[in-house]
N, C-alpha and C. Protein backbone atom coordinates (compact mmCIF):
# COMPACT_ATOMS: atom_id res chain seq x y z
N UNK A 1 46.54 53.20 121.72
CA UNK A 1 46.59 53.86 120.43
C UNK A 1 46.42 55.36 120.61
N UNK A 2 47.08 55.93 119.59
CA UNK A 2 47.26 57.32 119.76
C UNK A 2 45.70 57.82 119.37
N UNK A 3 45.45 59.45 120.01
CA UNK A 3 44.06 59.49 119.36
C UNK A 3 44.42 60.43 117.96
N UNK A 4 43.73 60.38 117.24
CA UNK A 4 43.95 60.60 115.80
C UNK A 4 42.19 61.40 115.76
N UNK A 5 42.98 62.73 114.46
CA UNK A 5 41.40 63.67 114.27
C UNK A 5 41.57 63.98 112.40
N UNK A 6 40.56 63.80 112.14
CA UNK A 6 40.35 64.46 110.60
C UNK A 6 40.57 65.51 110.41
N UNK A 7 40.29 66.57 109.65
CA UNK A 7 40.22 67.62 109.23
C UNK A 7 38.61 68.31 110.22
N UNK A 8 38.05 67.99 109.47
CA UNK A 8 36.39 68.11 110.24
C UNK A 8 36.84 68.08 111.72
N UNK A 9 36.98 66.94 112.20
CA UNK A 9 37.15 66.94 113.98
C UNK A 9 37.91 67.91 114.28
N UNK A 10 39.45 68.25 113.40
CA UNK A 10 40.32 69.27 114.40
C UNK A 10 39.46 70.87 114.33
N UNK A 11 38.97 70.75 113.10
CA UNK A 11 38.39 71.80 113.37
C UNK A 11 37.53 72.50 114.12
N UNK A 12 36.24 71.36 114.58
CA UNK A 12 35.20 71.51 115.47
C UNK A 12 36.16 71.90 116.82
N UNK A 13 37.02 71.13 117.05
CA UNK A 13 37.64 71.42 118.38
C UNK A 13 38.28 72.44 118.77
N UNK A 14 39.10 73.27 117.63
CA UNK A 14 39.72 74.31 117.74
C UNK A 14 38.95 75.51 117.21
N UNK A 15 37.82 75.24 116.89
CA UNK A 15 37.34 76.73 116.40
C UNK A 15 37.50 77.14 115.17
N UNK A 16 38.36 76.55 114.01
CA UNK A 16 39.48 76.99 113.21
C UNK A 16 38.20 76.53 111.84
N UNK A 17 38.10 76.84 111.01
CA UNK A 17 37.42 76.32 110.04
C UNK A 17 38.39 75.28 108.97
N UNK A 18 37.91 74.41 108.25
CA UNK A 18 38.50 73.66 107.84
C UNK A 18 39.15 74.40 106.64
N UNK A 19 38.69 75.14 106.16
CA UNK A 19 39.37 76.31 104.89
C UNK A 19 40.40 76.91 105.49
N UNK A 20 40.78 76.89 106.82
CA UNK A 20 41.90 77.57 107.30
C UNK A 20 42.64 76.94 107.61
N UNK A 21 42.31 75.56 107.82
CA UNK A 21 43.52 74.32 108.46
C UNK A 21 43.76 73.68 106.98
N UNK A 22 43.26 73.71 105.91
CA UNK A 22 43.94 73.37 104.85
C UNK A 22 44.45 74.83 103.97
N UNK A 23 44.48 75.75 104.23
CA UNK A 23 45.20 76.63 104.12
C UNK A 23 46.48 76.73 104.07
N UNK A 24 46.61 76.81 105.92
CA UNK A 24 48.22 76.08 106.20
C UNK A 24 49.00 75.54 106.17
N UNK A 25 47.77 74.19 105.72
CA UNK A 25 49.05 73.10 105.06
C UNK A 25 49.38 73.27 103.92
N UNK A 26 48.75 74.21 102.63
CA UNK A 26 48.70 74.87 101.75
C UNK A 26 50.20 75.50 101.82
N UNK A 27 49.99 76.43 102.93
CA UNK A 27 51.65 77.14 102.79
C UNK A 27 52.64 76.31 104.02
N UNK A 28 52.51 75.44 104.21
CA UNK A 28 53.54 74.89 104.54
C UNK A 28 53.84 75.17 106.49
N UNK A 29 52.62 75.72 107.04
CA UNK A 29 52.34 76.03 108.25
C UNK A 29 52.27 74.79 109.22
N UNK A 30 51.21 74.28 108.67
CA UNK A 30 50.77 73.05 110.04
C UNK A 30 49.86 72.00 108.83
N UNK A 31 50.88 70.93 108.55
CA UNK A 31 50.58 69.73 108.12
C UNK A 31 50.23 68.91 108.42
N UNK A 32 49.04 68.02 108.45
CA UNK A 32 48.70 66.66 108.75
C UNK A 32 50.27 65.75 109.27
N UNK A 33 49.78 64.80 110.13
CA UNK A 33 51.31 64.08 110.11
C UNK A 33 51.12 62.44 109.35
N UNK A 34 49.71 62.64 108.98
CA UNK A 34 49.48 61.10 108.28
C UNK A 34 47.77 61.54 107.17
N UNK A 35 47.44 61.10 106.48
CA UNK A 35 46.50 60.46 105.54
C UNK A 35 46.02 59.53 105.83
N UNK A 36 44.73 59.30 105.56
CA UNK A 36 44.16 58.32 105.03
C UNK A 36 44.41 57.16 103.90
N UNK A 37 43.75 56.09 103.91
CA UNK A 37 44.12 55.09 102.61
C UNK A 37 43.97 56.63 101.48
N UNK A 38 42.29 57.16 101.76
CA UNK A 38 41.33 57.32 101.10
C UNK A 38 42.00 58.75 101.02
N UNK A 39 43.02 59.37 101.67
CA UNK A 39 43.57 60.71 101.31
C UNK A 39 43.33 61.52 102.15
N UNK A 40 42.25 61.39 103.08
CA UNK A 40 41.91 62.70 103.79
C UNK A 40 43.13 62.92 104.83
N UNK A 41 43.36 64.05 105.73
CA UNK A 41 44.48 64.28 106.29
C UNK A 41 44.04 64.01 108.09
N UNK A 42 45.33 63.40 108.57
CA UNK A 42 44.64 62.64 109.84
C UNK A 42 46.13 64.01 110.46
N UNK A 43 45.32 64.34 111.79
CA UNK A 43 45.91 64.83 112.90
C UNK A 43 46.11 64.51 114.27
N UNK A 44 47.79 64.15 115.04
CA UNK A 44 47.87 63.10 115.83
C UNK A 44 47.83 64.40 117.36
N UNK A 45 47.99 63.96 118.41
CA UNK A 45 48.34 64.95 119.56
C UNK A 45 49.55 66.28 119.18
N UNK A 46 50.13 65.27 118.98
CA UNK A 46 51.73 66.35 118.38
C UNK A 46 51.16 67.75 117.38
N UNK A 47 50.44 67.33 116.88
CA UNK A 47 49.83 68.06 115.24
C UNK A 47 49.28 69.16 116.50
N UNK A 48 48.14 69.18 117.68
CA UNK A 48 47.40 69.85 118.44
C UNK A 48 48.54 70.63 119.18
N UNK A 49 49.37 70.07 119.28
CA UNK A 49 50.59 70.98 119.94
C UNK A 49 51.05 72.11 119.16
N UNK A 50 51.45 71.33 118.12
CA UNK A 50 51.68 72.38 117.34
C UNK A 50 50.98 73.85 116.67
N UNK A 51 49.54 73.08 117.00
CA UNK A 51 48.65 74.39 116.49
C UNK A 51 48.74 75.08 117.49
N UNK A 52 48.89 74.23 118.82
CA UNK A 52 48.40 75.54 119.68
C UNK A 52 49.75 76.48 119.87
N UNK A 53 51.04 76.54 119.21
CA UNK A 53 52.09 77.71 119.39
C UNK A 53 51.78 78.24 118.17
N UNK A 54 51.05 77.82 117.01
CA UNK A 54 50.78 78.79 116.07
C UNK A 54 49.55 79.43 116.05
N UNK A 55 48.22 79.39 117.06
CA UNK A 55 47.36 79.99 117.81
C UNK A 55 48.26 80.74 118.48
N UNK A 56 49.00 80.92 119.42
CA UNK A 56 49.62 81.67 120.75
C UNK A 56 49.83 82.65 120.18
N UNK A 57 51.05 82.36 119.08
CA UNK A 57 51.51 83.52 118.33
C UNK A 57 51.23 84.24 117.47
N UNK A 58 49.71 83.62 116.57
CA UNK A 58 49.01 84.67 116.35
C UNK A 58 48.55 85.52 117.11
N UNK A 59 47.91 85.09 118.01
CA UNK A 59 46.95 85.77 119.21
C UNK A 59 48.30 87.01 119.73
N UNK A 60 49.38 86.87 119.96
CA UNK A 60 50.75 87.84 119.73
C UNK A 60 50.63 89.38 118.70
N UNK A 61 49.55 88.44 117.36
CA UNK A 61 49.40 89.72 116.48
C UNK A 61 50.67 89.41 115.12
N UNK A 62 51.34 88.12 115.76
CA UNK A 62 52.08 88.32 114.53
C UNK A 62 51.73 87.20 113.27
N UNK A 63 52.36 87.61 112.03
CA UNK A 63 52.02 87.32 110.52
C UNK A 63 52.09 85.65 110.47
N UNK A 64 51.66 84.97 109.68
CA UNK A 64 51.72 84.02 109.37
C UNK A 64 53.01 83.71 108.83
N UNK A 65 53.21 84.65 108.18
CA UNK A 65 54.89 84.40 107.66
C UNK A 65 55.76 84.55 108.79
N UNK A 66 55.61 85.24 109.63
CA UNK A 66 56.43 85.74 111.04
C UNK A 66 56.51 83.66 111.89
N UNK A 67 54.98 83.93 111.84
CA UNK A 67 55.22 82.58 112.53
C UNK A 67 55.68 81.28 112.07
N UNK A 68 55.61 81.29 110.81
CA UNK A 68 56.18 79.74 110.13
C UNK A 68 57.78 80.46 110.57
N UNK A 69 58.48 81.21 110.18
CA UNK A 69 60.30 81.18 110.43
C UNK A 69 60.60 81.30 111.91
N UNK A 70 59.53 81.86 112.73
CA UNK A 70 59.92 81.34 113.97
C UNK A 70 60.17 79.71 114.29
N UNK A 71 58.72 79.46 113.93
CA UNK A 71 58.44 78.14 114.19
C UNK A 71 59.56 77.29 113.46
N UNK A 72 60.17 77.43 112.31
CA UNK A 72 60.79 76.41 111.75
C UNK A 72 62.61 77.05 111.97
N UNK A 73 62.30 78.13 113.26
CA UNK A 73 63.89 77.85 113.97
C UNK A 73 64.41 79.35 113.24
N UNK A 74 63.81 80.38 112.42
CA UNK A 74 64.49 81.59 112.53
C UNK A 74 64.89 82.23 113.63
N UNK A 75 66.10 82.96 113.03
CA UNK A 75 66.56 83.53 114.36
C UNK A 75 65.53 85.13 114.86
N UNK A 76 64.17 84.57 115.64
CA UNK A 76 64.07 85.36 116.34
C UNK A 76 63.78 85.11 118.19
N UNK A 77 64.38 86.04 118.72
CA UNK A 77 64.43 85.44 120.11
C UNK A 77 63.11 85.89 120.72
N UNK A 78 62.95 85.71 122.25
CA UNK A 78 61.57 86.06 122.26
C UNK A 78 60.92 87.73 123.14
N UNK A 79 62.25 88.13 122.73
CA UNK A 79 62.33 89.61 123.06
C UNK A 79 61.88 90.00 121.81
N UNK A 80 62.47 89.92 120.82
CA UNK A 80 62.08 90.19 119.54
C UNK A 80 60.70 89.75 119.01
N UNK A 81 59.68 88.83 119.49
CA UNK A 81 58.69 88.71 119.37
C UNK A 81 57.68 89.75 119.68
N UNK A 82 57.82 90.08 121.41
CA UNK A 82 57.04 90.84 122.32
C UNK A 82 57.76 92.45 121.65
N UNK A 83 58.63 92.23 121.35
CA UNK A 83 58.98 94.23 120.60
C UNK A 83 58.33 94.20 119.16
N UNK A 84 58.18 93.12 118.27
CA UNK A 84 57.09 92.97 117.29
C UNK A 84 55.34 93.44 118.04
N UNK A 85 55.17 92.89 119.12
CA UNK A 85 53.79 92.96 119.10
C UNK A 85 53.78 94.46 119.68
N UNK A 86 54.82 94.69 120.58
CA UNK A 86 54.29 96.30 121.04
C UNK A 86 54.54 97.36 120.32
N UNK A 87 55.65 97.26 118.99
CA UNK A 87 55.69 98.22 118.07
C UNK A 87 53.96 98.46 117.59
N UNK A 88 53.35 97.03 117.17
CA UNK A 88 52.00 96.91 115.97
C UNK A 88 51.47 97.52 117.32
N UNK A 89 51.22 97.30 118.37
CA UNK A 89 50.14 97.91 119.60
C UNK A 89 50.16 99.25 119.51
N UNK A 90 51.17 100.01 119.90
CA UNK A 90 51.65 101.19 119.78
C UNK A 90 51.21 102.47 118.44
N UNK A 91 51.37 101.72 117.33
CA UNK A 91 50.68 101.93 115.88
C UNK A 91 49.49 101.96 115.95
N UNK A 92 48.72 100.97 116.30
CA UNK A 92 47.56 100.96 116.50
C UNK A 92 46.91 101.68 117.48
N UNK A 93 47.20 101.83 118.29
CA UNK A 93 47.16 102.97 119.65
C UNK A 93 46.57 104.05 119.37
N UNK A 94 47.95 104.48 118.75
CA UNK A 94 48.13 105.97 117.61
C UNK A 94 47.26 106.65 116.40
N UNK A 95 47.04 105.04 115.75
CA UNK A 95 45.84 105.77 115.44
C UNK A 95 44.86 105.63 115.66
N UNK A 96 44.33 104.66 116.34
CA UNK A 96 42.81 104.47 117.20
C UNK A 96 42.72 105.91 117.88
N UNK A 97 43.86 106.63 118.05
CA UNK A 97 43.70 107.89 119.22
C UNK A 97 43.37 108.74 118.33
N UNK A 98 43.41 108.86 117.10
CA UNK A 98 43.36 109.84 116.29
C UNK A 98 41.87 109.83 115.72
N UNK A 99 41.66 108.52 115.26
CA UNK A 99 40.62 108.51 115.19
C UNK A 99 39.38 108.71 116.09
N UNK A 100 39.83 108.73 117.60
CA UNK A 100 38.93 108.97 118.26
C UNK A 100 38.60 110.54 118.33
N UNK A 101 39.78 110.96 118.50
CA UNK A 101 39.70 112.25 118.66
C UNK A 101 38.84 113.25 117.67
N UNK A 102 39.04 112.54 116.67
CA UNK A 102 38.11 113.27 114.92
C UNK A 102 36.77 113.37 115.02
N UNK A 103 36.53 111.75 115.45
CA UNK A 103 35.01 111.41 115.73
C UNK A 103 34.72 112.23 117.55
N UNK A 104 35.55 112.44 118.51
CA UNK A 104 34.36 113.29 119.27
C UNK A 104 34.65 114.71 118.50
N UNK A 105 35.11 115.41 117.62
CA UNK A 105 35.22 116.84 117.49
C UNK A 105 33.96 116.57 116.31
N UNK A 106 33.95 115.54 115.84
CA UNK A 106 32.17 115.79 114.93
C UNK A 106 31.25 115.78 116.34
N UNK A 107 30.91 115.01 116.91
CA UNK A 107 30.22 115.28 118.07
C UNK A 107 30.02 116.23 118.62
N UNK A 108 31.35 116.99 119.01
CA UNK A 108 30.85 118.38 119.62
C UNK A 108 30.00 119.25 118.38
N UNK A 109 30.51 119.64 117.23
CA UNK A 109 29.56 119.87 115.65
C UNK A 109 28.37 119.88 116.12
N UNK A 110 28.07 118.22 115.88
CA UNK A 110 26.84 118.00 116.22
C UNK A 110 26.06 118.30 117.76
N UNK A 111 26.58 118.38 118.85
CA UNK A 111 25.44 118.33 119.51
C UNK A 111 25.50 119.53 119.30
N UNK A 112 26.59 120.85 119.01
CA UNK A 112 26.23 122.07 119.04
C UNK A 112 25.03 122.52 118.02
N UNK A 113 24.51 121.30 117.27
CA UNK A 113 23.40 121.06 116.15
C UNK A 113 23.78 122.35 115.05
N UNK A 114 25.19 122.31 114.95
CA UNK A 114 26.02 122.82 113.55
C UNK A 114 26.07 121.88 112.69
N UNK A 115 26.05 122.67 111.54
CA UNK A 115 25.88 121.46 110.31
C UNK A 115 27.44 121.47 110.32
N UNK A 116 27.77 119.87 109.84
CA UNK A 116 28.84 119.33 109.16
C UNK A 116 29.22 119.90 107.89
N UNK A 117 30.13 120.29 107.95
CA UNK A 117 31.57 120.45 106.75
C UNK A 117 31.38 119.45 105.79
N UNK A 118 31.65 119.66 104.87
CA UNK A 118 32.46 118.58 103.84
C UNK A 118 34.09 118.41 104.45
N UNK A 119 34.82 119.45 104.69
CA UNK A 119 35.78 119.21 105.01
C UNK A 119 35.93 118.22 106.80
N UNK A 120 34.83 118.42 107.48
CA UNK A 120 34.86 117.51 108.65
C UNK A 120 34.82 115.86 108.28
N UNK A 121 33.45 115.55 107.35
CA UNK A 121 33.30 114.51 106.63
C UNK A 121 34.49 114.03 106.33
N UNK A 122 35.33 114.64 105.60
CA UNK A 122 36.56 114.52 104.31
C UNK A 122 37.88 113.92 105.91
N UNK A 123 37.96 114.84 106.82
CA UNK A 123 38.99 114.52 107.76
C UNK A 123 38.33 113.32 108.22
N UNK A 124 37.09 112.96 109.33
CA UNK A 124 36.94 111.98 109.61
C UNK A 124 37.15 110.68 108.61
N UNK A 125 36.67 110.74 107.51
CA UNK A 125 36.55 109.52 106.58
C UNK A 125 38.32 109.29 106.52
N UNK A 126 39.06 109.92 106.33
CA UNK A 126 40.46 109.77 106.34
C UNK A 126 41.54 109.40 107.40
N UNK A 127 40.29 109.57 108.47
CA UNK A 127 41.30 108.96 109.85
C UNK A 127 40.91 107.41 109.63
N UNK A 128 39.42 107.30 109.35
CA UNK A 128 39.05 105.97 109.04
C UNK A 128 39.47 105.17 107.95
N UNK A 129 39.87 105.64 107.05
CA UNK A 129 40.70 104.88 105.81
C UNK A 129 41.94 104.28 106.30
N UNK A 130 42.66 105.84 107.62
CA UNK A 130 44.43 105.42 108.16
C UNK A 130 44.11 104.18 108.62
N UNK A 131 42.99 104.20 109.78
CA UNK A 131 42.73 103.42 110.74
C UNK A 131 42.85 101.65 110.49
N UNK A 132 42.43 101.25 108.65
CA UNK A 132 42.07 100.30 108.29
C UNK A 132 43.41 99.89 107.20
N UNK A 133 43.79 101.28 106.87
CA UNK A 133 44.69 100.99 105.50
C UNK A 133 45.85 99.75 105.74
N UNK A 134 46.39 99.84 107.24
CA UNK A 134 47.42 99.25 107.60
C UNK A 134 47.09 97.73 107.64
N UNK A 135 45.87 97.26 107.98
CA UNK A 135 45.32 96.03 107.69
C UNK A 135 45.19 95.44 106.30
N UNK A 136 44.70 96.41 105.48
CA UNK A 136 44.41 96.00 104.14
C UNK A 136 45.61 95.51 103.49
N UNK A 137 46.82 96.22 103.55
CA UNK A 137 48.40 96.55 103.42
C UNK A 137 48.60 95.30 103.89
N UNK A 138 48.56 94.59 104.97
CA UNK A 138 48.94 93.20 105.49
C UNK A 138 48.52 92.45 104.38
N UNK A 139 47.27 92.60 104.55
CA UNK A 139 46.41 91.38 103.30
C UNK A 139 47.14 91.66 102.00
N UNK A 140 46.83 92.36 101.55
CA UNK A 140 47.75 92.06 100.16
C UNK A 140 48.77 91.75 99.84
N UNK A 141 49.60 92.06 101.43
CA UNK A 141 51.06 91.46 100.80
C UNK A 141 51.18 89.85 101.33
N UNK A 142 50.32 89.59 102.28
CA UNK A 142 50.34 88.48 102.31
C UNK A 142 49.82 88.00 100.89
N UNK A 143 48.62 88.36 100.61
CA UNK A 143 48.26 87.21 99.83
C UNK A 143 49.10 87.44 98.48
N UNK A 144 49.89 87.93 98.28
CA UNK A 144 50.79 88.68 96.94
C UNK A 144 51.53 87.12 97.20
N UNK A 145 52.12 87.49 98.69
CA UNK A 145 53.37 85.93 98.72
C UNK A 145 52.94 84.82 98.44
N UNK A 146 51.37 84.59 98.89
CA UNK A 146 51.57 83.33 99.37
C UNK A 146 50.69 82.85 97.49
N UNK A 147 50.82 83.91 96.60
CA UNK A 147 50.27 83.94 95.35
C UNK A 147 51.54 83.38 94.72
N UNK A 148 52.56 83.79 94.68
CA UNK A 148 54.25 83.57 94.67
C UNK A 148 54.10 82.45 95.19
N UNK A 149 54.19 81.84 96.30
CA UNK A 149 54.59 80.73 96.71
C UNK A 149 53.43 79.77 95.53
N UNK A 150 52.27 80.33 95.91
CA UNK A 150 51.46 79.04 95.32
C UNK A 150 51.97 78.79 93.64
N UNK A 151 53.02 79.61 92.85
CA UNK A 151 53.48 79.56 91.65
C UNK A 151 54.28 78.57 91.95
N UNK A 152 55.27 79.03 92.97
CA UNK A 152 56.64 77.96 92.95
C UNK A 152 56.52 76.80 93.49
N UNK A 153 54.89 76.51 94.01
CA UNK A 153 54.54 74.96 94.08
C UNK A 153 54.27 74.51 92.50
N UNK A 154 53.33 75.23 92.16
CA UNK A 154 53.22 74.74 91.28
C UNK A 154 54.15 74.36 89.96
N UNK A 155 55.03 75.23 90.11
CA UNK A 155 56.07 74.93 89.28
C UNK A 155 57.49 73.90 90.04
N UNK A 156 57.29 73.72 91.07
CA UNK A 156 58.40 72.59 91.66
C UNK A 156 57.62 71.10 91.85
N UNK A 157 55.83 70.99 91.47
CA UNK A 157 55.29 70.36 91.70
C UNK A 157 55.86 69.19 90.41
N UNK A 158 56.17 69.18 89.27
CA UNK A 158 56.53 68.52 88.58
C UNK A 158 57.68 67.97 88.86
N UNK A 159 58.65 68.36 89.67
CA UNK A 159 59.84 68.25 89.81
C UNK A 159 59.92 67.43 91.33
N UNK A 160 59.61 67.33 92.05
CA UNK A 160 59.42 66.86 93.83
C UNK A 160 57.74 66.31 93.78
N UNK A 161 58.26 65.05 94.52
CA UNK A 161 56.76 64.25 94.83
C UNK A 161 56.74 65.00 95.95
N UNK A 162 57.45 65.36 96.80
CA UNK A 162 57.10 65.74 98.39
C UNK A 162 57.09 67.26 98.01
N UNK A 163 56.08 68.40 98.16
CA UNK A 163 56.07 69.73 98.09
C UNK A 163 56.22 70.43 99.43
N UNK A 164 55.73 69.83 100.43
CA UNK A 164 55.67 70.64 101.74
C UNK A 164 56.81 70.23 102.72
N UNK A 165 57.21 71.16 103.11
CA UNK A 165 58.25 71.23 104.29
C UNK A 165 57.38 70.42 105.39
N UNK A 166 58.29 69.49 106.28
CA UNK A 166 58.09 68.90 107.24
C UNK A 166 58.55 70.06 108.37
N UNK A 167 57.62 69.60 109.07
CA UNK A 167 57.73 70.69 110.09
C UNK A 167 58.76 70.31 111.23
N UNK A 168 59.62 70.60 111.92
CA UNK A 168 60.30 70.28 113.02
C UNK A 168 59.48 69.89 114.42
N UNK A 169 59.59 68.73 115.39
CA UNK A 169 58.94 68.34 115.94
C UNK A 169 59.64 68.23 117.38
């Protein structure tokens, strides 16, 4: 017999919290491949496979949305993956460098035990806003879509007993 995991078990095993593995199946990422009588969602070997290329390719840096159209056979090749992650590296680079650079020129300020600017304050706090803005920017537009999507479940939910895409195996 195959070995088979709950929700609870896959989670303990992968690290993943259970709010995040029903998440996914939420948007249509990584679905149970069976239920319970009683409903809960059972996960077979195949299911562990599958998480682990949608682990990989996060760990890549790329979107959840990036990874479901890979995963379900968009055309991206896997040059186009690795030029996704070194563009975001590169960005990030850029401004991690900037920001570093802001924060040692307060340093020198300070050890020269010169008082701080408002205008030093005002530049540093603004490398730190760049530094984060681009993250925040992810989040919202993710969660904008997957706010959208969760409409057009709900509104195709009357219409289709089956809501979630089967995943290719």
């Amino acid at each position: 017999m195959e070995n088979q995991w709950k929700v609870g078990d896959l989670a303990k095993l992968t690290g993943l919290s259970i709010r995040t593995l029903r998440y996914y199946d939420q948007i249509g990422l990584f679905s149970p491949s069976g239920h319970t009588d009683s409903g809960h969602r059972i996960y077979n070997e195949a299911d562990i496979s599958w998480l682990q290329q949608i682990l990989s390719l996060k760990d890549l840096g790329l979107s959840l949305e990036e990874i479901k159209g890979i995963l379900n056979g968009d055309e991206y090749s896997p040059l186009e993956i690795v030029s996704i992650q070194i563009e975001r590296m590169k960005e990030n680079i850029r401004t991690k460098q900037k920001l570093l650079a802001e924060l040692e020129s307060v340093a020198v300020v300070m050890q020269a035990n010169e008082p701080l600017t408002a205008q030093d304050f005002t530049k540093l706090l603004s490398m730190m806003k760049k530094s984060h803005e681009r993250y925040f920017f992810e989040r919202r537009t993710s969660m904008a879509h997957n706010l959208d999507r969760l409409g057009d479940f709900l509104a195709n939910d009357n219409k289709k007993e089956d809501t979630h895409p089967r995943r290719r195996k």
